[in-house]
Structure formats: structure tokens, C-alpha cells
Protein backbone atom coordinates (compact mmCIF):
# COMPACT_ATOMS: atom_id res chain seq x y z
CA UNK A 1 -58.88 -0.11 29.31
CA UNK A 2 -56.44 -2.36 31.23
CA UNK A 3 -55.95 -4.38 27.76
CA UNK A 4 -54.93 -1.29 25.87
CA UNK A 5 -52.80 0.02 28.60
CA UNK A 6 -51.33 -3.87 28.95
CA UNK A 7 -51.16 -3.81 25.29
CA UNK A 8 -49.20 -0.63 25.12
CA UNK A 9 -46.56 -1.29 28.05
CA UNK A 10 -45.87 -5.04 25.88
CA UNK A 11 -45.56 -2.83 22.85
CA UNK A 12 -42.69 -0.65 24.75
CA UNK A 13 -40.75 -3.38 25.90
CA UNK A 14 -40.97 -5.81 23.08
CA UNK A 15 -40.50 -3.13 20.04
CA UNK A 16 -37.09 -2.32 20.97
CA UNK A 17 -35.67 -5.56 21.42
CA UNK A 18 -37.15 -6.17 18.04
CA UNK A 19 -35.07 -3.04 16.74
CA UNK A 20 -31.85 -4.61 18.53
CA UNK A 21 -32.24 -8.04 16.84
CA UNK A 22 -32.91 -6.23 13.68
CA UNK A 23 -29.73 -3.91 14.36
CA UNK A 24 -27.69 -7.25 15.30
CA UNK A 25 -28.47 -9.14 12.07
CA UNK A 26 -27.26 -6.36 9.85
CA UNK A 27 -24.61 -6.08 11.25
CA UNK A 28 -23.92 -9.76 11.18
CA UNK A 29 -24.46 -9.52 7.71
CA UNK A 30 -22.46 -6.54 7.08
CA UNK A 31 -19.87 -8.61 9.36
CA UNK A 32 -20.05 -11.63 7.27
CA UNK A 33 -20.21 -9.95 3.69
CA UNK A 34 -16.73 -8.52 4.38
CA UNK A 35 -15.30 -11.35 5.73
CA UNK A 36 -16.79 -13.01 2.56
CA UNK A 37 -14.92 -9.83 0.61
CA UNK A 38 -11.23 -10.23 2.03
CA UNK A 39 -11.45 -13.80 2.02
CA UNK A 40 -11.75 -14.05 -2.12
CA UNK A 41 -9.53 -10.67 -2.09
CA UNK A 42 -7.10 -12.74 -0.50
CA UNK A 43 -7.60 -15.58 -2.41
CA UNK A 44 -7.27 -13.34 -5.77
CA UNK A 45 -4.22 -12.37 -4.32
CA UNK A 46 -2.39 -15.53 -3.13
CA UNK A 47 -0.81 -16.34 -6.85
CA UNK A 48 0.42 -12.88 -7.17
CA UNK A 49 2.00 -13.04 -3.53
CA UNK A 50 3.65 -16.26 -4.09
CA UNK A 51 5.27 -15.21 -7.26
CA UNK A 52 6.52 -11.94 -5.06
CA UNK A 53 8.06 -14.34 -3.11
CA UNK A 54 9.54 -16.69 -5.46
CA UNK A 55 10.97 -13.80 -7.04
CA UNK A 56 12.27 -12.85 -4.22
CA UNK A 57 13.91 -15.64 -3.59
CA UNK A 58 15.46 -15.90 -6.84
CA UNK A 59 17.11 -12.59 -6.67
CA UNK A 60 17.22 -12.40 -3.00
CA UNK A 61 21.04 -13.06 -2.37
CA UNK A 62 22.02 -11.17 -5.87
CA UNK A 63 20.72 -7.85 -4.24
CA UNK A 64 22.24 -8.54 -0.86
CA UNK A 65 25.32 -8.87 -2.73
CA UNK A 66 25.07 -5.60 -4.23
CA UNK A 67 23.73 -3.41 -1.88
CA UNK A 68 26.60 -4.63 0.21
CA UNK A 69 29.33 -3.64 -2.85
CA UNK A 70 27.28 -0.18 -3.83
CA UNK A 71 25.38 0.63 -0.37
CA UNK A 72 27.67 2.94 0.25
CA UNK A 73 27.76 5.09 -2.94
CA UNK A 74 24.00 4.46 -3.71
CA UNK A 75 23.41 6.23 -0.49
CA UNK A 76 25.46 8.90 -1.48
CA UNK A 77 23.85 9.31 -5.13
CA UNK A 78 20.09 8.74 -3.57
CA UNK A 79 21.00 12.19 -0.88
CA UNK A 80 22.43 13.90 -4.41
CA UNK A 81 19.28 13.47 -6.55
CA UNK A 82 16.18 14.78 -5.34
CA UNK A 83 13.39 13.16 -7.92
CA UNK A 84 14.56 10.16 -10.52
CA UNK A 85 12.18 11.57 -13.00
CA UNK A 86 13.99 14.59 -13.18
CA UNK A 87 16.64 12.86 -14.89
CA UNK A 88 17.37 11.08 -18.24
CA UNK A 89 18.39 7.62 -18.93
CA UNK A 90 21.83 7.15 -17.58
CA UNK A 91 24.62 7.30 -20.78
CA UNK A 92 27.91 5.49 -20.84
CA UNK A 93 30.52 6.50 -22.48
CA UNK A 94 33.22 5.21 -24.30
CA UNK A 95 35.84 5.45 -21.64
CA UNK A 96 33.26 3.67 -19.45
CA UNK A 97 32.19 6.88 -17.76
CA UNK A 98 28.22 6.69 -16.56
CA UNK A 99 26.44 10.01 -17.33
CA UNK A 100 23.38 11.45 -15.70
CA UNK A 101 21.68 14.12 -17.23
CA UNK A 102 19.22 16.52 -15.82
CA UNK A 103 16.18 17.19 -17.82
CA UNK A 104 16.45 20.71 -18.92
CA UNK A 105 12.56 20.93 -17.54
CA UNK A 106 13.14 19.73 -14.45
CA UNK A 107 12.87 22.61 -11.52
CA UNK A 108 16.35 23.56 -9.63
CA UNK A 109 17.80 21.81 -7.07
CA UNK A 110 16.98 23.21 -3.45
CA UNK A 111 20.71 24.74 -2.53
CA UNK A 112 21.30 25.57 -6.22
CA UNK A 113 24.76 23.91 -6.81
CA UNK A 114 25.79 21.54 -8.73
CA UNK A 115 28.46 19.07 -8.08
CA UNK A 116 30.90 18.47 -10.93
């Protein structure tokens, strides 16, 4: 009787530290296999990244120049237009004039006017 009852209290203590070490290597494993994930997503990602930044480097001081000339006015024109795809392809005209149509499908604008 005392080996059962022995046998039962060494069962108690030593089945849920069993659970815990189980519970601690899945989730070192579940640990590891994402670290294993975002470490080759990264690495599938690093050629992409650096030609982002080359690029940007390239064009980096033409924009800056630009958005310092047109900041101003393509402020004013991105408060004026509520969707880009509402719109067609932008069409100059011979006198130099830039013309932006709106699609005939595209809903009204929220106040209704139009600015001509």
C-alpha cells in the first residue's frame, strides 16, 4: 500500500513538470521556426530593399527639387481630386494647356461643384 500511495504522490509531482518541459520545447520550436521564417524572409527581401534604396538615391534630389517647385500647387490639386482613378489620363493641348478629365462613371464630387 505505501508503494502505490508513494508511487502515486511521484506520479503527481513528476507528470506535470513533464507537461512543462513538453510545453517549453514547443514553444522553443515554434520560437525558433519563426525566427528561422523572418530570417530567409528577410534575406529574400534584402535585394529588393537595396534596389529601393539605390533608387532612391538616384532620384532622391530630382524629387526634392520638385516637390519644392510644385509642393505648393500639388497640394492644392491633391485637396481638389478626391480618387485618381476617377479621372482620365491627363491631355495637353496645343497651347500647352494640361487637361483632366473626369470619367463620366465616376460618382459626384462630395459638395457638388465644380471648379472651372
Amino acid at each position: 500500500m505505501k508503494h502505490l500511495v508513494l508511487a502515486s504522490v511521484l506520479a503527481f509531482f513528476v507528470a506535470p513538470a513533464s507537461a512543462e518541459q513538453h510545453d517549453e520545447d514547443g514553444t522553443e520550436l515554434i520560437e525558433r521556426g519563426l525566427s528561422l521564417f523572418l530570417r530567409g524572409l528577410a534575406e529574400e527581401l534584402d535585394p529588393a530593399i537595396e534596389e529601393f534604396r539605390r533608387l532612391g538615391d538616384e532620384i532622391g534630389p530630382e524629387l526634392r527639387a520638385l516637390l519644392l517647385a510644385w509642393g505648393g500647387g500639388l497640394i492644392k490639386l491633391s485637396e481638389q481630386i478626391d480618387d485618381f482613378d476617377h479621372y482620365q489620363e491627363p491631355e495637353i493641348l496645343e497651347n500647352g494647356d494640361i487637361i483632366i478629365r473626369r470619367r463620366p462613371d465616376a460618382p459626384p464630387l462630395k459638395d457638388g461643384s465644380i471648379d472651372l
